[in-house]
C-alpha atoms as a PDB file:
ATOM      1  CA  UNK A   1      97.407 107.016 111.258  1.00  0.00           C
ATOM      2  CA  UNK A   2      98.011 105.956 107.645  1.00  0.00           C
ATOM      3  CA  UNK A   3      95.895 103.509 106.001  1.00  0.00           C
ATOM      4  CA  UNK A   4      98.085 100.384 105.916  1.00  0.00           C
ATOM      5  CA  UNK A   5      98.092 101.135 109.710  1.00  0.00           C
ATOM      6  CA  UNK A   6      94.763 100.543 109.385  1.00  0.00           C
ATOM      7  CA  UNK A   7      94.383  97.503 107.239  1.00  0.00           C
ATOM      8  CA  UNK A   8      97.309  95.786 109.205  1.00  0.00           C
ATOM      9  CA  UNK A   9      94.747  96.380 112.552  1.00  0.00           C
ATOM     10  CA  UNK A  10      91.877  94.780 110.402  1.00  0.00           C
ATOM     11  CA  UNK A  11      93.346  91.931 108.866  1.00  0.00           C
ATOM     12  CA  UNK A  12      94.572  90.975 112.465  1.00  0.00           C
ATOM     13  CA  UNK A  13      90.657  91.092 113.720  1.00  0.00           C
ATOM     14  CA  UNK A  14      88.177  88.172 114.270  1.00  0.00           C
ATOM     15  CA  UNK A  15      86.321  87.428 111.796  1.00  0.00           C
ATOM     16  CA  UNK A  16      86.204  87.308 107.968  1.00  0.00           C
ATOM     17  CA  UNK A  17      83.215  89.570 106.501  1.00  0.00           C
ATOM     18  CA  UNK A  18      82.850  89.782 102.586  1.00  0.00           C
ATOM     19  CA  UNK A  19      80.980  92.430 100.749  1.00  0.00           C
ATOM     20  CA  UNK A  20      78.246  90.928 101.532  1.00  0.00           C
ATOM     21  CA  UNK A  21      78.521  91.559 105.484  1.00  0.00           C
ATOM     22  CA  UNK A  22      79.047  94.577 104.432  1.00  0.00           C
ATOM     23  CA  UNK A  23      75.681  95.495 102.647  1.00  0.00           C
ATOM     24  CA  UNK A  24      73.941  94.165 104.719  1.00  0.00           C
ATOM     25  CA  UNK A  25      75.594  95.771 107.859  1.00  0.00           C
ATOM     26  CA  UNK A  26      74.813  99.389 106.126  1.00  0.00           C
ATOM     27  CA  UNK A  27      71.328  98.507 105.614  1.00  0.00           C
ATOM     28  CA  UNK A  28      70.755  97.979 109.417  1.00  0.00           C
ATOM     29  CA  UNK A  29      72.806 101.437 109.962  1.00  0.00           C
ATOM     30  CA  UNK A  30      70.290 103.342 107.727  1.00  0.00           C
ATOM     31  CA  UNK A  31      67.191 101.482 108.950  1.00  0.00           C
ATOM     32  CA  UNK A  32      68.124 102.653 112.716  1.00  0.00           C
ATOM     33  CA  UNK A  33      69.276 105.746 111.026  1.00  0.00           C
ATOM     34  CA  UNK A  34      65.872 106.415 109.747  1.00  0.00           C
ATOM     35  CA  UNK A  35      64.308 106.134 113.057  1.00  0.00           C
ATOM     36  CA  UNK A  36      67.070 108.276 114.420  1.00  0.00           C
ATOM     37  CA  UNK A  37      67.069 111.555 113.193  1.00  0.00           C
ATOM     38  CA  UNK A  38      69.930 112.804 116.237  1.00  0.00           C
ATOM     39  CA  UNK A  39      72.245 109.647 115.320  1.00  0.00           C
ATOM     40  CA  UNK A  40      75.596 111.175 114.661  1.00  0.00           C
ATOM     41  CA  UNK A  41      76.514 112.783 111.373  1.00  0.00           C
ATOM     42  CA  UNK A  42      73.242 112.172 110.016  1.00  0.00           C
ATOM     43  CA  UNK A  43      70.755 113.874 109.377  1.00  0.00           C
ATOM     44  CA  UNK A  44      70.717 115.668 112.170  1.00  0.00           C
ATOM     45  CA  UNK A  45      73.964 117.645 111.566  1.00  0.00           C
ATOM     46  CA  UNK A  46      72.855 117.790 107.876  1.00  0.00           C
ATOM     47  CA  UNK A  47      69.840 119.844 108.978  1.00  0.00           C
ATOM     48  CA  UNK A  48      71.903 122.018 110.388  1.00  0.00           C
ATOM     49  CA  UNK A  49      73.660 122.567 107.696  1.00  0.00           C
ATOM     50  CA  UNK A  50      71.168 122.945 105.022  1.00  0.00           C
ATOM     51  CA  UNK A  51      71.722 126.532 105.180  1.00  0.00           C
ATOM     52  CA  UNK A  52      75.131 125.851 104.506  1.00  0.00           C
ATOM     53  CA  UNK A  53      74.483 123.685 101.640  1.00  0.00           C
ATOM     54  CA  UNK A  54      76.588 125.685  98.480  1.00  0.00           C
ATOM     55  CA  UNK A  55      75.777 125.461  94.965  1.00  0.00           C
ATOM     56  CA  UNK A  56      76.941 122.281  92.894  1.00  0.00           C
ATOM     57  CA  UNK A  57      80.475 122.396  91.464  1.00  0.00           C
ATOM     58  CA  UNK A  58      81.596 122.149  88.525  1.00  0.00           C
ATOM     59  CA  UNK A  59      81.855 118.387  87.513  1.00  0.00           C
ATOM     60  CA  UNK A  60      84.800 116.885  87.046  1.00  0.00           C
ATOM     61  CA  UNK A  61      86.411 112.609  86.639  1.00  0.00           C
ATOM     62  CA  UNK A  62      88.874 113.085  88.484  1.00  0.00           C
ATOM     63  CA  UNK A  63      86.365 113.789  91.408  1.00  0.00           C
ATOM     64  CA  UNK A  64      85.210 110.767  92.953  1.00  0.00           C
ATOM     65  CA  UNK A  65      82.679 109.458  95.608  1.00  0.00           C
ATOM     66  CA  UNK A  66      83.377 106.155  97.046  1.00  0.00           C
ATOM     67  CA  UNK A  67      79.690 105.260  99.020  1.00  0.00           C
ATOM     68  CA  UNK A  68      79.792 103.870 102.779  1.00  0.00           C
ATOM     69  CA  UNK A  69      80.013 100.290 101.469  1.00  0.00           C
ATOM     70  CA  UNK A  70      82.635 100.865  99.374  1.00  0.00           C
ATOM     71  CA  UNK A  71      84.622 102.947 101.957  1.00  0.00           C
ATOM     72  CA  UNK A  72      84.218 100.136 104.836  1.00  0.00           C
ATOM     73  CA  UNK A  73      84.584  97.152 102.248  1.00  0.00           C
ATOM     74  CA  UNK A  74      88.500  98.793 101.590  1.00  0.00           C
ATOM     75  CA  UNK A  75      89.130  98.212 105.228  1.00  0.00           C
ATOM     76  CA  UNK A  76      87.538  95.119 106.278  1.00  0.00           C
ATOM     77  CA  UNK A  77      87.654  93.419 102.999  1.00  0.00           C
ATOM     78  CA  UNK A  78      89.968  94.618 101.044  1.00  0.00           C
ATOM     79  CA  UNK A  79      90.292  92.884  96.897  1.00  0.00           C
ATOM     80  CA  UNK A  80      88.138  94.869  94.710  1.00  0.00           C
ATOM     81  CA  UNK A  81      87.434  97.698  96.754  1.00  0.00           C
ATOM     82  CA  UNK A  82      90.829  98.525  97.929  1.00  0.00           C
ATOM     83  CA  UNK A  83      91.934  98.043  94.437  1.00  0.00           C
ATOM     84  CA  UNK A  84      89.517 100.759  93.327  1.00  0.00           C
ATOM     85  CA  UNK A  85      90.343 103.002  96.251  1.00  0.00           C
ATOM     86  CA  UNK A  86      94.304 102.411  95.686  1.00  0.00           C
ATOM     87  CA  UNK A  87      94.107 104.106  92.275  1.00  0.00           C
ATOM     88  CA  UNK A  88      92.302 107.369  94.221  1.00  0.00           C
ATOM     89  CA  UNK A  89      94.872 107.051  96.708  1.00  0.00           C
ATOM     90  CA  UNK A  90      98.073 106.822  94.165  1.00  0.00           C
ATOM     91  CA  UNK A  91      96.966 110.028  92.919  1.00  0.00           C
ATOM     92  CA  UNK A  92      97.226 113.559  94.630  1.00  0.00           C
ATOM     93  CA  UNK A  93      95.141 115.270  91.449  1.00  0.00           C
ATOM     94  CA  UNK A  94      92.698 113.174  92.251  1.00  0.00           C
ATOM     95  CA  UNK A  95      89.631 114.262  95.082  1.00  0.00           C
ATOM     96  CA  UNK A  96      87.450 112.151  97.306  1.00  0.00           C
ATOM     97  CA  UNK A  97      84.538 113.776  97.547  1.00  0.00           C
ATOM     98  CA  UNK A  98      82.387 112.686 100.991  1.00  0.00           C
ATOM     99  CA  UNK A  99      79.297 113.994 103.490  1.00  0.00           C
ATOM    100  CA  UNK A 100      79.371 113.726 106.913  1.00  0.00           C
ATOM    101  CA  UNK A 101      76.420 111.341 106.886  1.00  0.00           C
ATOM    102  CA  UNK A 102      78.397 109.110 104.173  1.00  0.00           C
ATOM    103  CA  UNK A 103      81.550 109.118 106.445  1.00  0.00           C
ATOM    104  CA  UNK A 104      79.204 108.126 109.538  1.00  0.00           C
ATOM    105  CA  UNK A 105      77.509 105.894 107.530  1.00  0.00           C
ATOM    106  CA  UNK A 106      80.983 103.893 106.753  1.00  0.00           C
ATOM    107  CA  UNK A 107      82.504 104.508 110.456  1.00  0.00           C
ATOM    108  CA  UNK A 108      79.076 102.945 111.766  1.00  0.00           C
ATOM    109  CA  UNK A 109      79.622  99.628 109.723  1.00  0.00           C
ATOM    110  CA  UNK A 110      83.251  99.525 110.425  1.00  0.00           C
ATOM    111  CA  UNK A 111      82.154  99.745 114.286  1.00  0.00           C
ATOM    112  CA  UNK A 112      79.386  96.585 114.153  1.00  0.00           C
ATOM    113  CA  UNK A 113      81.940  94.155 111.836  1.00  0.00           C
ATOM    114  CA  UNK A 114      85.147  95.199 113.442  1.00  0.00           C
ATOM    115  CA  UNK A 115      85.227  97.334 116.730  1.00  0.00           C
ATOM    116  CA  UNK A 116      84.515 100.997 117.356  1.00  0.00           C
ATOM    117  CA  UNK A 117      88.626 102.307 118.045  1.00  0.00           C
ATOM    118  CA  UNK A 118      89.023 100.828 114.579  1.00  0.00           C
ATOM    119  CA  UNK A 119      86.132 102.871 112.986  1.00  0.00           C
ATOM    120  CA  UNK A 120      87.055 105.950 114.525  1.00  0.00           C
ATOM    121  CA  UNK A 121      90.850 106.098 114.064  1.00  0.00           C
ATOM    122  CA  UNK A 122      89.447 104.941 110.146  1.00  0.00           C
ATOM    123  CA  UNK A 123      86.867 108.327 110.265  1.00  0.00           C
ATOM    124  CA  UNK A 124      90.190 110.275 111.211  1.00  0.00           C
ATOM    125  CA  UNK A 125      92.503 109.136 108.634  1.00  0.00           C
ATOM    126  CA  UNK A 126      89.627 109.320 105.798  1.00  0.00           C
ATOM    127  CA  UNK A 127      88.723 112.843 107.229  1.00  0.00           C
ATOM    128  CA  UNK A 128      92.170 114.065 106.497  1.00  0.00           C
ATOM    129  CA  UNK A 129      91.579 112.420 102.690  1.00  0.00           C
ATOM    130  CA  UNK A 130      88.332 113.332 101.358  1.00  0.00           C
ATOM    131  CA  UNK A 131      86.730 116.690 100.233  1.00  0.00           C
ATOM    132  CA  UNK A 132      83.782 117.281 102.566  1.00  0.00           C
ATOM    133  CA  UNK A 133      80.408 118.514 100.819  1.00  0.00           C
ATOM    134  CA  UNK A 134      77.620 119.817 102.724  1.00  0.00           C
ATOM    135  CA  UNK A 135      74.472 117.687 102.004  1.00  0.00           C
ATOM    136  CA  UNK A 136      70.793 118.420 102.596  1.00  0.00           C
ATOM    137  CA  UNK A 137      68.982 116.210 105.031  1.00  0.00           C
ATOM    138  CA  UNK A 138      67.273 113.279 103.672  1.00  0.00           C
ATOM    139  CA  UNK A 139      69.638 113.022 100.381  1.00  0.00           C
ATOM    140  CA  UNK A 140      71.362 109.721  99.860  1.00  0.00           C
ATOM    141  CA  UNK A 141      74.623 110.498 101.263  1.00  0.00           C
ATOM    142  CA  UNK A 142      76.300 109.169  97.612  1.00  0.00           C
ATOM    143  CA  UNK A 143      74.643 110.899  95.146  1.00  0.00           C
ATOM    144  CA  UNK A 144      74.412 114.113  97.413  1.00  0.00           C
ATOM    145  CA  UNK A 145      78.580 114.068  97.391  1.00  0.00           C
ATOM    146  CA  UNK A 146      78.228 113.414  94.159  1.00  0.00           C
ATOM    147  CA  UNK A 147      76.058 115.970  92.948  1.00  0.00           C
ATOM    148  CA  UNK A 148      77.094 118.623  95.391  1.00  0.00           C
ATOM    149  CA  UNK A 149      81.239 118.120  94.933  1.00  0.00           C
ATOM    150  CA  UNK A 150      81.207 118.112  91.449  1.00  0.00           C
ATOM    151  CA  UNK A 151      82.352 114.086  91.365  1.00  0.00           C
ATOM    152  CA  UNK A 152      81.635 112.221  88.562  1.00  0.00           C
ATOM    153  CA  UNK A 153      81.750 108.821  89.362  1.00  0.00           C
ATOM    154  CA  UNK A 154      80.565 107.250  92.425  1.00  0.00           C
ATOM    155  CA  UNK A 155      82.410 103.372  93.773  1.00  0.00           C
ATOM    156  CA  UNK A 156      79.530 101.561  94.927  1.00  0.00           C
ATOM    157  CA  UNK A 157      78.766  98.049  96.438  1.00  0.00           C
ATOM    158  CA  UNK A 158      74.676  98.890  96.105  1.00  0.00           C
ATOM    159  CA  UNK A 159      73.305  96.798  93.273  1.00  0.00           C
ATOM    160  CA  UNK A 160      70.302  99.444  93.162  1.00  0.00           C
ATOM    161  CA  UNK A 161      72.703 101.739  91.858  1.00  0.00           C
ATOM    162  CA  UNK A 162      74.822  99.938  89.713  1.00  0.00           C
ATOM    163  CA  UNK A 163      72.111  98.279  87.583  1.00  0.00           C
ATOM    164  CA  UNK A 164      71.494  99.224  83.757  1.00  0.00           C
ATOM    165  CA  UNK A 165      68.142 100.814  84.852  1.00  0.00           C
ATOM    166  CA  UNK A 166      69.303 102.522  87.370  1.00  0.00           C
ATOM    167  CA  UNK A 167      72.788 103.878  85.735  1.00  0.00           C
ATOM    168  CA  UNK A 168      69.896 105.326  82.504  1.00  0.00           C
ATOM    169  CA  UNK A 169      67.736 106.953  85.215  1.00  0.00           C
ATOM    170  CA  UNK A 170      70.617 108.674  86.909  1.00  0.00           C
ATOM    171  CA  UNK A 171      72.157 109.900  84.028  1.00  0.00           C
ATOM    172  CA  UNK A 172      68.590 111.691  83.054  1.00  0.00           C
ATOM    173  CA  UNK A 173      69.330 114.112  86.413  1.00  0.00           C
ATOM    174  CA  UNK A 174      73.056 113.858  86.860  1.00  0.00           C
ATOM    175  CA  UNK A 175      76.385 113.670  84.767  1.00  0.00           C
ATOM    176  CA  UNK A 176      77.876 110.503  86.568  1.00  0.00           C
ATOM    177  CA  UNK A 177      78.335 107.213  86.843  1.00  0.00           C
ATOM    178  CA  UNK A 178      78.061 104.421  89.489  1.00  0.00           C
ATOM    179  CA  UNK A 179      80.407 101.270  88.739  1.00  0.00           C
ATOM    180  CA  UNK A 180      81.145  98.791  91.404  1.00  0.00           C
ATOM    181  CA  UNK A 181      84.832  98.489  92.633  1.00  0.00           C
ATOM    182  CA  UNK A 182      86.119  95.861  90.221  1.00  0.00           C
ATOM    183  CA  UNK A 183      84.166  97.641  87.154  1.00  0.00           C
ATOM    184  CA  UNK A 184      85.467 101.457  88.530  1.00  0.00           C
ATOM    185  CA  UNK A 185      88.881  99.623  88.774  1.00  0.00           C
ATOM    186  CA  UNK A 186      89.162  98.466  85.515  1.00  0.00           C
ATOM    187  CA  UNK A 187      87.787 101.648  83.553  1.00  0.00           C
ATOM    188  CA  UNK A 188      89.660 104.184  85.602  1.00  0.00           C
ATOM    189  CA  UNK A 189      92.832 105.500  83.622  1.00  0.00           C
ATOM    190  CA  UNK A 190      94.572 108.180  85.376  1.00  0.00           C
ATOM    191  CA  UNK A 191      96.558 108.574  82.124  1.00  0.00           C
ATOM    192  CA  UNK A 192      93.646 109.491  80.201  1.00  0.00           C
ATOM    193  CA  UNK A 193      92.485 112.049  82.659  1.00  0.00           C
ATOM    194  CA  UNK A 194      95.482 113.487  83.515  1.00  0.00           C
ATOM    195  CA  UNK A 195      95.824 115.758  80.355  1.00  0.00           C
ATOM    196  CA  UNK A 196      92.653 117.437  81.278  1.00  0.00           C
ATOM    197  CA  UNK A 197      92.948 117.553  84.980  1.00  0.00           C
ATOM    198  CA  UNK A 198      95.763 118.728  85.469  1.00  0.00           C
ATOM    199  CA  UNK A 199      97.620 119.357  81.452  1.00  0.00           C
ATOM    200  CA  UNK A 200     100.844 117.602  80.857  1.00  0.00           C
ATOM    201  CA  UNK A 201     101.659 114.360  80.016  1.00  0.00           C
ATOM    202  CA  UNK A 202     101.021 112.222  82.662  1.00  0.00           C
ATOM    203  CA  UNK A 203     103.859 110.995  84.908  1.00  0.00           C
ATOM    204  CA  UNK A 204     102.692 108.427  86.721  1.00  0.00           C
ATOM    205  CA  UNK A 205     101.550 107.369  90.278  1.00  0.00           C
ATOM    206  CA  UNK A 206     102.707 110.144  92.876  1.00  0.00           C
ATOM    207  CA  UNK A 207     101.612 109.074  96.281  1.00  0.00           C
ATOM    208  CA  UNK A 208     101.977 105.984  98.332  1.00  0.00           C
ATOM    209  CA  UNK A 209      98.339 104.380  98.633  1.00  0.00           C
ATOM    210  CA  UNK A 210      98.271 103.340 101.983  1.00  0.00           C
ATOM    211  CA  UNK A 211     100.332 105.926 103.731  1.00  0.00           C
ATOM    212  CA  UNK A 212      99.471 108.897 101.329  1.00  0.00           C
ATOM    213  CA  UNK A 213     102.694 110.332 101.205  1.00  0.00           C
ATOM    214  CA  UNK A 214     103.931 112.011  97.799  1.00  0.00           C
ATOM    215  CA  UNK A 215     106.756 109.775  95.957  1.00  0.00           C
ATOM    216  CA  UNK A 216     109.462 111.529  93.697  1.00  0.00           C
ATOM    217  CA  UNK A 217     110.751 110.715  90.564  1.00  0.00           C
ATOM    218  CA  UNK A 218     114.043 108.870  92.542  1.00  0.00           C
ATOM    219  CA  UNK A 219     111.609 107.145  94.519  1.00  0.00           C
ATOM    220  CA  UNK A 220     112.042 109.040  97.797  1.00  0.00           C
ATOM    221  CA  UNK A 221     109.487 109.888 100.150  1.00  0.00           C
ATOM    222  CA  UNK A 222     108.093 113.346 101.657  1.00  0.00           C
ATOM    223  CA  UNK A 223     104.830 114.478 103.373  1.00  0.00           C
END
């Protein structure tokens, strides 16, 4: 299913939420969550996995980590967020890094401010889109992906994150940076980052954003 699939499905839904909604639906999610240590994708599965945790990669911009709130506020929102996640989309050179627990965490919100088919056909197109990272159990699920897959910058609606104090104390232990949608929107320059991600000068957008499919030069369409 591709993404303006999805959004068509969630602007026709009851209900208006705002970013707001959002935050505060993923705050109940990881309050139960905490109390919840089988809840799916959590942090049971991450246990699991801890032995299967690998080394960090190497970090790179062009690696990105869009948090739960960010992820569901595309969706069922759509402005800022959206905006932010269009410019990952547009660009095939470009990798969203996730967990398991951060998808979960996004599918669970999706599920209590829309309905649950929507979250999961969302969890099955954004599985087929981001990078999974293994990440060890109790980590927040952003800065894990972040940390683990190499990403650089992290799209975040968490205002815990995104403050001045926070942004000095995170780059003390890591080499990124959190921006909220509109902020990651308006510094990210794929032209800039093209040179070193990929060498060449840069040709532009080469994928649809909402259906993810790679556009030529004459402006045809291919998977």
């Amino acid at each position: 299913m591709s993404f303006a699939d999805l959004f068509e499905r969630a602007a026709a839904l009851d209900g208006d939420p705002d970013e707001t909604d959002v935050r505060r639906a993923l705050d109940g999610v990881r309050s139960t969550a905490d109390g919840d240590d089988d809840g799916p994708g959590r942090d049971g599965d991450s246990a699991r996995d801890e032995n299967a945790v690998a080394d960090p990669l190497d970090p790179s911009p062009a690696r990105v980590v869009a948090g739960a709130d960010a992820l569901a506020a595309d969706l069922l929102v759509g402005g800022d967020a959206r905006e932010a996640l269009d410019a990952l989309r547009s660009h095939a050179w470009t990798t969203l890094v996730a967990s398991d627990p951060l998808l979960a965490d996004a599918e669970a919100v999706i599920a209590s401010l829309a309905d649950p088919d929507l979250a999961a056909d969302w969890r099955a197109t954004a599985e087929s889109w981001r990078e999974s990272v293994a990440q060890p159990a109790g980590d927040h699920p952003a800065l894990a992906s972040a940390y683990r897959g190499g990403a650089m910058q992290v799209v975040s609606l968490d205002a815990s994150l995104t403050g001045p104090r926070a942004a000095a104390g995170l780059r003390d232990r890591l080499p990124v940076s959190v921006r909220e949608p509109r902020a990651f929107a308006t510094v990210f320059d794929p032209a800039k980052l093209y040179p070193d991600a990929v060498g060449g000068e840069y040709p532009g957008p080469d994928r649809d954003p909402r259906t993810m499919a790679s556009v030529r030069a004459d402006g045809d369409q291919h998977r």
